[in-house]
Protein backbone atom coordinates (compact mmCIF):
# COMPACT_ATOMS: atom_id res chain seq x y z
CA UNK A 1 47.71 -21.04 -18.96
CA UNK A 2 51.39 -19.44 -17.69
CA UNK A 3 50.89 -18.91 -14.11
CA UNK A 4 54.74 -17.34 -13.98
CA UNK A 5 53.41 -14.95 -17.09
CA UNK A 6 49.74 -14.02 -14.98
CA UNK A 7 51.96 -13.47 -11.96
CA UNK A 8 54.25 -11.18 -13.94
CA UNK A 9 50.91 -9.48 -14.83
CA UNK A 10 49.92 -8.42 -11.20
CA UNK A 11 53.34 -7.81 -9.58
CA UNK A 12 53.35 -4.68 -9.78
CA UNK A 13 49.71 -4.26 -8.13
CA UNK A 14 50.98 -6.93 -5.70
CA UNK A 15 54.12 -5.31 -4.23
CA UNK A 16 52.32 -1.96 -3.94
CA UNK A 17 49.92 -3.71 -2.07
CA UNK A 18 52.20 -5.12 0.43
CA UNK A 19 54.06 -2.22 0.80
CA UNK A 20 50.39 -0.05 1.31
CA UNK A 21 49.59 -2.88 4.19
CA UNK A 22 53.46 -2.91 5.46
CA UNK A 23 53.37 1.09 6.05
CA UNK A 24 49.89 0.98 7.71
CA UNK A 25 50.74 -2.07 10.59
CA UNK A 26 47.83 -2.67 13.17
CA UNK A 27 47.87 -5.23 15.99
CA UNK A 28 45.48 -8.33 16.83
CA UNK A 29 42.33 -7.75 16.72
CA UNK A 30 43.07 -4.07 15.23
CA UNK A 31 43.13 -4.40 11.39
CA UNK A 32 40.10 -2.89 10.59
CA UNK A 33 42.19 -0.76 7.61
CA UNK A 34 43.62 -4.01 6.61
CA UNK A 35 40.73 -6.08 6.71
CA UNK A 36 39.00 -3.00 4.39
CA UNK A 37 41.69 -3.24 1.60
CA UNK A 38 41.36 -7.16 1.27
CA UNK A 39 37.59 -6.62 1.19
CA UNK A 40 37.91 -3.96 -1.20
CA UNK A 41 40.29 -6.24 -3.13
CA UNK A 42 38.58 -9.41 -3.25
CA UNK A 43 35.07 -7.49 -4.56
CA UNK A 44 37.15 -6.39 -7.33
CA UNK A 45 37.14 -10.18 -8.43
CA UNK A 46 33.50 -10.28 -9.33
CA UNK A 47 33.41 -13.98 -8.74
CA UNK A 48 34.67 -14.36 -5.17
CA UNK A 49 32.09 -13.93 -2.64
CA UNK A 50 33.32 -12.19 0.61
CA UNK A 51 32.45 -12.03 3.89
CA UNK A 52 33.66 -10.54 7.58
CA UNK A 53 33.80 -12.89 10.49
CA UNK A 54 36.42 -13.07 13.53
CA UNK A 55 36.06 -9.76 14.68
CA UNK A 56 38.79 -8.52 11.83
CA UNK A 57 38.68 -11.33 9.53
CA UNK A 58 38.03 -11.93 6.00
CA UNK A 59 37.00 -15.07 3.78
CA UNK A 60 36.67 -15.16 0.44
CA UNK A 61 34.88 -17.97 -1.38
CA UNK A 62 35.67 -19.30 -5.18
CA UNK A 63 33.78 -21.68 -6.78
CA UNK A 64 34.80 -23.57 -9.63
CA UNK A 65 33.44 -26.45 -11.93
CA UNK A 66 31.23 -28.84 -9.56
CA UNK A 67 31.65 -26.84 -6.60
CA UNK A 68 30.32 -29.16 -3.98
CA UNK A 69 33.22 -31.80 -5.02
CA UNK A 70 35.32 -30.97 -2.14
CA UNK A 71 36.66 -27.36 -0.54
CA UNK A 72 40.10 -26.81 0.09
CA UNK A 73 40.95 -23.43 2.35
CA UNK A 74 44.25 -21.33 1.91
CA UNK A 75 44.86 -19.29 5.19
CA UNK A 76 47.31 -16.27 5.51
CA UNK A 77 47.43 -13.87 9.09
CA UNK A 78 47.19 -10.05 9.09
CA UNK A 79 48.44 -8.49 11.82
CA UNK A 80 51.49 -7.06 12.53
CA UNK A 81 53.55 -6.41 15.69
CA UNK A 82 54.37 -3.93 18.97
CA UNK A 83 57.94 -2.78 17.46
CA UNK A 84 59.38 -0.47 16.31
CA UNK A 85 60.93 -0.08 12.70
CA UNK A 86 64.44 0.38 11.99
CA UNK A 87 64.96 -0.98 8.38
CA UNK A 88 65.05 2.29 7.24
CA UNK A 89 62.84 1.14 3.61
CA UNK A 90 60.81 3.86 1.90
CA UNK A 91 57.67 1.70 2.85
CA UNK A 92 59.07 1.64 6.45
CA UNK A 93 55.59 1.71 9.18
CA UNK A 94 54.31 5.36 9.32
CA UNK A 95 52.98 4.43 13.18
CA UNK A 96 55.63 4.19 15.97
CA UNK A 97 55.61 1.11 18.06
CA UNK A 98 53.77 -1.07 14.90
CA UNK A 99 55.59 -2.85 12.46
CA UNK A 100 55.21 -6.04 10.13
CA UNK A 101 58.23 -7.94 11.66
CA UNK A 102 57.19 -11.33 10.71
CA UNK A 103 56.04 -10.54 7.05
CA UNK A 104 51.94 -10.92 7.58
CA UNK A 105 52.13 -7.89 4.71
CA UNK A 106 54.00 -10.73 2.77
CA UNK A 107 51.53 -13.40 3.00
CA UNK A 108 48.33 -11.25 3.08
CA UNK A 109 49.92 -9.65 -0.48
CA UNK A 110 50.33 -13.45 -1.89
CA UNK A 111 47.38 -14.61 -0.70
CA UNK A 112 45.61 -11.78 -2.49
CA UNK A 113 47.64 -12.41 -6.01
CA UNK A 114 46.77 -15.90 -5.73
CA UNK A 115 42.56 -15.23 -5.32
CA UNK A 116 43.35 -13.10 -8.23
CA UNK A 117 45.01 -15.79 -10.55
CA UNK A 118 42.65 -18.25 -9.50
CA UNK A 119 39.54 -15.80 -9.72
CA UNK A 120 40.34 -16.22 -13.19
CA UNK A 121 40.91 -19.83 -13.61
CA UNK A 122 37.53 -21.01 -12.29
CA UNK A 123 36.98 -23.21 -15.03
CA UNK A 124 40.24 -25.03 -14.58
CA UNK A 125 39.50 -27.05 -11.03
CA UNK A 126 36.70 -28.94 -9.94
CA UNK A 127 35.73 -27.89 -6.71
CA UNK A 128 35.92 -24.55 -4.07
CA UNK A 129 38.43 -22.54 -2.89
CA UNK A 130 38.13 -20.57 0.40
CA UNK A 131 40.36 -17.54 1.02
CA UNK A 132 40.92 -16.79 5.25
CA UNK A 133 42.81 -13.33 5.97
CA UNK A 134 43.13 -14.26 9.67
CA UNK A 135 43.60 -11.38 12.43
CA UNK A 136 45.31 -12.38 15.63
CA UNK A 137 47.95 -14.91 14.90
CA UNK A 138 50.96 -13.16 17.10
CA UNK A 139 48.25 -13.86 20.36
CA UNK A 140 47.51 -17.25 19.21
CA UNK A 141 44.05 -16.09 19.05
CA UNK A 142 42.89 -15.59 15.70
CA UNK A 143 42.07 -18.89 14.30
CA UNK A 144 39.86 -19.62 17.07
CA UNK A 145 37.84 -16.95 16.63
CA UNK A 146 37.17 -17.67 12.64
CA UNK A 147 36.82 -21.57 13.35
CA UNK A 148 33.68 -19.89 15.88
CA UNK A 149 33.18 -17.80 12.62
CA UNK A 150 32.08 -20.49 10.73
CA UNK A 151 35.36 -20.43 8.65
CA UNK A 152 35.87 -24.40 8.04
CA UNK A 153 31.84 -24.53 7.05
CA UNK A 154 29.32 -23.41 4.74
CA UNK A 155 30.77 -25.15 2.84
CA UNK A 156 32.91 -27.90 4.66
CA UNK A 157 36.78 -27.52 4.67
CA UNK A 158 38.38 -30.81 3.63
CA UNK A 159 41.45 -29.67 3.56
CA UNK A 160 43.64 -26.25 4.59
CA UNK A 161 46.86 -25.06 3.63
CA UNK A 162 49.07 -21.96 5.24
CA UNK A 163 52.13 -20.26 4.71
CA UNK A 164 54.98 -17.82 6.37
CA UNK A 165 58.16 -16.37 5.20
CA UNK A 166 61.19 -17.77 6.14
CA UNK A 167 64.46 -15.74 6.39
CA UNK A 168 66.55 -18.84 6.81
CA UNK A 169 66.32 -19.77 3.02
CA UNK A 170 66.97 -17.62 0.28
CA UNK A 171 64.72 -15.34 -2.03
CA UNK A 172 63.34 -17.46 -4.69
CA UNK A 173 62.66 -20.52 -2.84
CA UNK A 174 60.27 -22.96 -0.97
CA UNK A 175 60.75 -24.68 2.25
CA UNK A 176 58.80 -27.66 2.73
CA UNK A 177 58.84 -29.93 5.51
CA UNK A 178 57.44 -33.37 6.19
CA UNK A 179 55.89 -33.99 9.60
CA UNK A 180 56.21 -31.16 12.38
CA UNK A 181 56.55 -27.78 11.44
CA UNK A 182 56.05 -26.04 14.38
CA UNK A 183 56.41 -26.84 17.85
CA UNK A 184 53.14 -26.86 20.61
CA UNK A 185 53.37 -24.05 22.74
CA UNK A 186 51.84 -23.90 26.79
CA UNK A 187 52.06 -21.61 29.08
CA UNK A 188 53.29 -22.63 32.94
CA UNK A 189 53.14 -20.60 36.03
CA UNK A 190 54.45 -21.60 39.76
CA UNK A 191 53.67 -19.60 42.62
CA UNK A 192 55.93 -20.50 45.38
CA UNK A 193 54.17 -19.46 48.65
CA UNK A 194 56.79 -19.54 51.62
CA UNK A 195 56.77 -17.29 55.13
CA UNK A 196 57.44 -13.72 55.07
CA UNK A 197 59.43 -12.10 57.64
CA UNK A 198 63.09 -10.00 57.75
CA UNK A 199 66.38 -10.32 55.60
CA UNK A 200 68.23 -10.03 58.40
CA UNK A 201 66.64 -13.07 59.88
CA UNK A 202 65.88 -16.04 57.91
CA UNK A 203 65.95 -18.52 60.01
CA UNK A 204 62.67 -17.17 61.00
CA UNK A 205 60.86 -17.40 57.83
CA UNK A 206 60.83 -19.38 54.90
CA UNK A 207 62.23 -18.09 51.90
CA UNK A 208 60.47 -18.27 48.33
CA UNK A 209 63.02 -16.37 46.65
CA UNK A 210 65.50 -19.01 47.97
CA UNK A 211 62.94 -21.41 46.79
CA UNK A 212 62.75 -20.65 42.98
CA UNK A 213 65.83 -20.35 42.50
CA UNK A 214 66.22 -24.33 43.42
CA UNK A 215 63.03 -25.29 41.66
CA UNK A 216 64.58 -23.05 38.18
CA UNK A 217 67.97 -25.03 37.93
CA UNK A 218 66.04 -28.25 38.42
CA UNK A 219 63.55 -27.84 35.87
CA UNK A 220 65.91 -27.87 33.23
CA UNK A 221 66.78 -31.42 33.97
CA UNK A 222 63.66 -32.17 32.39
CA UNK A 223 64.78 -31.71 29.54
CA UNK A 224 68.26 -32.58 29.90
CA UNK A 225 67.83 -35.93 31.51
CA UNK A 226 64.12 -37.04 31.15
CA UNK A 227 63.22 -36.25 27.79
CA UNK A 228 65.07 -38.61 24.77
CA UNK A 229 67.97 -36.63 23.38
CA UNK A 230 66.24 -36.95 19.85
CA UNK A 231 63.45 -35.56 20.96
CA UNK A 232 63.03 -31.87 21.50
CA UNK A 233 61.48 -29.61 24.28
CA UNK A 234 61.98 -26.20 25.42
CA UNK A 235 61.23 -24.77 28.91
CA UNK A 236 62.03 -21.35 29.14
CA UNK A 237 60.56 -18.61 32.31
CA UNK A 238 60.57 -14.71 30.73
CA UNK A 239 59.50 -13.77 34.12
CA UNK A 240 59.57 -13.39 38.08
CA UNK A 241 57.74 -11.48 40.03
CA UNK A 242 58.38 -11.19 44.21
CA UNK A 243 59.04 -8.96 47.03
CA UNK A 244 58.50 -5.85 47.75
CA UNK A 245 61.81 -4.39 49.43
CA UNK A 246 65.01 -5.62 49.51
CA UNK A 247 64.70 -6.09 53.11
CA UNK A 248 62.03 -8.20 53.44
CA UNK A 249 61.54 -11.45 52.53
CA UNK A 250 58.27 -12.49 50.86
CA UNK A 251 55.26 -14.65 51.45
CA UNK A 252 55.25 -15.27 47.33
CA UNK A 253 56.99 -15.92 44.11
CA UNK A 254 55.19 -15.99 40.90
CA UNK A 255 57.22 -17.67 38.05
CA UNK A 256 56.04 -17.66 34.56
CA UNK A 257 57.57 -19.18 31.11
CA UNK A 258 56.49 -21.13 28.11
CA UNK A 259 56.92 -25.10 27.21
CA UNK A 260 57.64 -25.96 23.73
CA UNK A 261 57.31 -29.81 22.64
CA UNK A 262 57.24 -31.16 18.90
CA UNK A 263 55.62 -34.74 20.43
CA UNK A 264 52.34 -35.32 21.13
CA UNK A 265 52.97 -37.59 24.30
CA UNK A 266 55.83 -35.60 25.60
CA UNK A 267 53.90 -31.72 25.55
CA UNK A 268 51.37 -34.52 27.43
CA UNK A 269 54.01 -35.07 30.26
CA UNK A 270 55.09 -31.50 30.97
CA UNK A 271 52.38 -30.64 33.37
CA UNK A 272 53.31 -33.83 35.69
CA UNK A 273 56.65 -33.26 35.64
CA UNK A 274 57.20 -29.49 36.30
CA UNK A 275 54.62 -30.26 39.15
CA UNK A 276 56.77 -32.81 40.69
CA UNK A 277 60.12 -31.38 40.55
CA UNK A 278 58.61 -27.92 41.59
CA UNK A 279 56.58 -29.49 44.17
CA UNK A 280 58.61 -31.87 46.06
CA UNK A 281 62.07 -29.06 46.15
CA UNK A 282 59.16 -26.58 47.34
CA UNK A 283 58.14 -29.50 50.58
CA UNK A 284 61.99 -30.15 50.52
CA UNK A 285 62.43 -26.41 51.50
CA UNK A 286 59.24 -26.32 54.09
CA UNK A 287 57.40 -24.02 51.37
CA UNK A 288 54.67 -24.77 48.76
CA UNK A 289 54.19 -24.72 44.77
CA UNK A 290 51.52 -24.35 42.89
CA UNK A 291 51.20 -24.94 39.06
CA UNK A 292 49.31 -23.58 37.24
CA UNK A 293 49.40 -25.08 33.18
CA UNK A 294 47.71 -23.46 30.35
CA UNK A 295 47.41 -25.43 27.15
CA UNK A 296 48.06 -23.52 24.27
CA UNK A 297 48.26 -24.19 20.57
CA UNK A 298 49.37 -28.00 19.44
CA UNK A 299 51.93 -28.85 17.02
CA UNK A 300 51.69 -28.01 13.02
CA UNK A 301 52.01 -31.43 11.85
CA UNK A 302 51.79 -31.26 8.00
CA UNK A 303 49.63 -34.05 6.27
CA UNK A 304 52.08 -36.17 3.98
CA UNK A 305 50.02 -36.40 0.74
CA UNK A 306 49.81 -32.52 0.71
CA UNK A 307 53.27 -32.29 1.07
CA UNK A 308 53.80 -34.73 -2.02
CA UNK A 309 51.30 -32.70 -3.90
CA UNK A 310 53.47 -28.74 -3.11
CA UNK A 311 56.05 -30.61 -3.81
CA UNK A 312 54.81 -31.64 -7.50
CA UNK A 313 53.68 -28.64 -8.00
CA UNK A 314 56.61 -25.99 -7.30
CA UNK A 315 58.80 -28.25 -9.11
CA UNK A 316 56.87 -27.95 -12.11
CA UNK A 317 56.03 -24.12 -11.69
CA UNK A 318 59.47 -23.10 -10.30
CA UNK A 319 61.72 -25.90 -11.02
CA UNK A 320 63.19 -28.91 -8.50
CA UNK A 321 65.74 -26.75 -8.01
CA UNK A 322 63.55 -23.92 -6.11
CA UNK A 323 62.78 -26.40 -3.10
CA UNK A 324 63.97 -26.67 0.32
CA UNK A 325 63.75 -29.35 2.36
CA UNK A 326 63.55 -27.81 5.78
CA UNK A 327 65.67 -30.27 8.46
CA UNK A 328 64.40 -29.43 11.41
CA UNK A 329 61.00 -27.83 13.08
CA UNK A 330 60.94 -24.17 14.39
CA UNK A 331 59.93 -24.44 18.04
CA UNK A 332 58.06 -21.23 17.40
CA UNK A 333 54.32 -22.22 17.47
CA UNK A 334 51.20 -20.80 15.34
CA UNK A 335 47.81 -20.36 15.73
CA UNK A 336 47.45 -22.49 12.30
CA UNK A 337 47.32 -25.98 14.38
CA UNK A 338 43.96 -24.88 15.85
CA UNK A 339 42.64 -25.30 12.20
CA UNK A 340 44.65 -29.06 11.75
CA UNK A 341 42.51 -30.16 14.96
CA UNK A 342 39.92 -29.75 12.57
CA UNK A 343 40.84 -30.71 9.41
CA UNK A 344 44.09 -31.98 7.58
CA UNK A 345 46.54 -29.40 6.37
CA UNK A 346 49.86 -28.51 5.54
CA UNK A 347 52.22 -25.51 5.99
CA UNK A 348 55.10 -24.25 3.98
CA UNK A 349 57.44 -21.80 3.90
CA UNK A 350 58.41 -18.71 1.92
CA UNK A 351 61.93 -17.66 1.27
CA UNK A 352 62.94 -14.07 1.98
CA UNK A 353 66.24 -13.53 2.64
CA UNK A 354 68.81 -11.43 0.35
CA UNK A 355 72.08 -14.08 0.42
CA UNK A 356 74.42 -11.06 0.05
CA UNK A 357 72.36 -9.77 3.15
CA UNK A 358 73.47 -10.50 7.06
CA UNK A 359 71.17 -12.65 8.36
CA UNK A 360 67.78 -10.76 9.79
CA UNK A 361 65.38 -12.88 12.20
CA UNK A 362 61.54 -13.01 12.41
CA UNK A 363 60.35 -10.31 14.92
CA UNK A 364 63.41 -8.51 14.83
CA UNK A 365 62.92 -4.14 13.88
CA UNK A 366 65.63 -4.73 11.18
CA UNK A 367 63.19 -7.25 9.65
CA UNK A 368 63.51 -6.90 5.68
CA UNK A 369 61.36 -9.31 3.08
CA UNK A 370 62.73 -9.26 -0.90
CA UNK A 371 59.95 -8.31 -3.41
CA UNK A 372 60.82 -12.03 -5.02
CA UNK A 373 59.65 -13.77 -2.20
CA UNK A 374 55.74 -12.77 -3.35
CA UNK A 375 56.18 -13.51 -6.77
CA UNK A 376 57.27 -16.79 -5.68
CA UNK A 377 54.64 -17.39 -3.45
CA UNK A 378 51.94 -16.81 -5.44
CA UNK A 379 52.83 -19.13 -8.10
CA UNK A 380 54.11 -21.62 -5.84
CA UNK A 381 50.40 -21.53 -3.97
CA UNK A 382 48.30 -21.09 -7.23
CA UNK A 383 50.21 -24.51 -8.85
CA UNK A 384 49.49 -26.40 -5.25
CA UNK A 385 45.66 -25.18 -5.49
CA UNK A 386 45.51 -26.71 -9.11
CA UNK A 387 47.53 -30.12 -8.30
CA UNK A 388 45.35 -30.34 -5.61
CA UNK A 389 41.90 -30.84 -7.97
CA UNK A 390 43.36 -32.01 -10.68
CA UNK A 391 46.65 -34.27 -9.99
């Protein structure tokens, strides 16, 4: 058995693939093309039995020797992104306003070599594999739906594993990191409610504009001076929404913004203290605020033996040389920790980026992904799946 050789095999069938899935984008909860061509793919492999669940989601299941020893899951996301492409590639999105800007194509494609590689290797692990093409991970809404699915049963998930290009680290490589991977993300909103009445007589009212801009320079003392400097938060507000003139001063503000945390007991704190610095300035200023918090998704924490285990295995598929140890977390968030408050898991990442290239960002329309980076992933994810039964 040469996984590098059976990747070789496929590549060709694998980048078209991608390239089919990058030039057809659809958003969450839209990839009913999509979820067709990985249902159409995965029948091909005569021993992987398929099935639709989460509105626009896929699972394939593999068993191998003793299937009922234990199940582990392998998890890529689908959809693509409101955007519009500029890379100017020959695959470039055919629909305006839709493009693949975070490289779902990418992982969907390895994902997809990897069932077929394994598909084909069912006598070589002891145990079964589960294969989730999740739709809906740019809303943070996906992996809900195909835990509600029934994704992590029939049979029982012990363990899950996901992955995501990474533009940061070159073509050719593997970022693995040990502990937090991604950051929790919540959503916050403050209305400010104050006393209408004229510009050209405030003393007369009181003024929520006036208001939120005190309680938005004090927030950021939260992280600043409350939280420990080698910790790490985020509190960011993408929007305000007030008045209805320029003459006239409102009744209401509504001010709205994410929190990012990597700790447990510090995304815990947020809520109280964004309520007490909003409210008391608010009383200060003889108006009111009003929080509103919305928990979102938690932190990817990666479980440590798992890590261990990729790390075994790309170095023995790819060589030591083809892993990076990632420093620090992204305080971008995923739908992927809904799964870890499950089961145990780990996440790692993909590298995409051309070194003679400028650097391109996630989510940008200039977004580019190197063919290499799926014919690394794939044997990369096909080694961890067979250390994982049998190291």
């Amino acid at each position: 058995m040469n996984i590098l050789s059976m990747t070789s095999d496929i590549e060709e069938e694998i980048i078209k693939i991608r390239r089919t899935i990058h030039q057809n984008p659809e958003l969450s909860f839209q990839e009913f093309e999509t979820a067709k061509l990985i249902e159409h793919y995965l029948d091909r492999l005569s021993n992987i039995k398929v099935t639709r669940i989460g509105k626009t989601g896929i699972v394939g299941v593999l068993e191998g020797k003793q299937p009922s020893q234990k199940t582990l899951a392998l998890r890529a996301d689908i959809d693509a992104l409101p955007i519009s492409e500029t890379t100017g590639l020959p695959f470039a999105s055919k629909i305006p306003g839709k493009m693949h800007a975070c490289g779902h194509d990418v992982h969907t494609s390895v994902l997809l070599g990897t069932a077929n590689i394994l598909s084909h290797l069912a006598n070589e692990f002891t145990g079964t594999i589960k294969f989730i093409f999740q739709p809906a991970e740019e809303k943070l809404a996906g992996a809900k739906e195909m835990i509600k699915g029934g994704a992590l049963s029939n049979p029982k998930v012990d363990h899950i594993i996901g992955l995501h290009c990474w533009p940061e680290i070159p073509v050719g490589t593997i970022g693995i990191r040990k502990g937090t991977m991604f950051a929790a993300s919540d959503m916050v909103t403050l209305k400010i409610k104050g006393k209408a009445g004229h510009a050209a007589h405030p003393h007369q009212v009181i003024d929520p504009i006036m208001i939120s801009a005190q309680v938005l320079m004090s927030l950021q003392t939260i992280v600043s001076r409350e939280i420990a400097p080698v910790d790490s938060a985020v509190l960011s507000f993408g929007q305000i929404k007030g008045g209805t003139a320029p003459n006239i001063i409102p009744d209401e503000v509504e001010i709205s913004g994410t929190v990012r945390t990597i700790d447990i007991a510090t995304r815990n704190s947020m809520p109280e203290r964004i309520g007490r610095i909003a409210e008391n300035i608010a009383k200060g200023l003889r108006g009111e605020a009003e929080l509103i918090y919305s928990p979102g998704c938690g932190p990817v924490i990666s479980d440590e033996d798992l890590n261990q285990k990729l790390e075994v295995a790309v170095s023995r598929v790819l060589g030591e040389d083809k892993i990076v140890f990632l420093k620090t977390p992204s305080m971008g968030s995923e739908d992927f920790s809904f799964y870890l408050e499950e089961v145990p898991g780990m996440y790692f990442r993909i590298g995409t980026r051309n070194p003679d290239d400028p650097f391109i960002p996630l989510h940008s329309s200039n977004f580019k992904v190197e063919d290499k980076s799926i014919t690394t992933g794939i044997p990369a994810l096909v080694a961890m799946v067979l250390e994982y039964f049998n190291g």
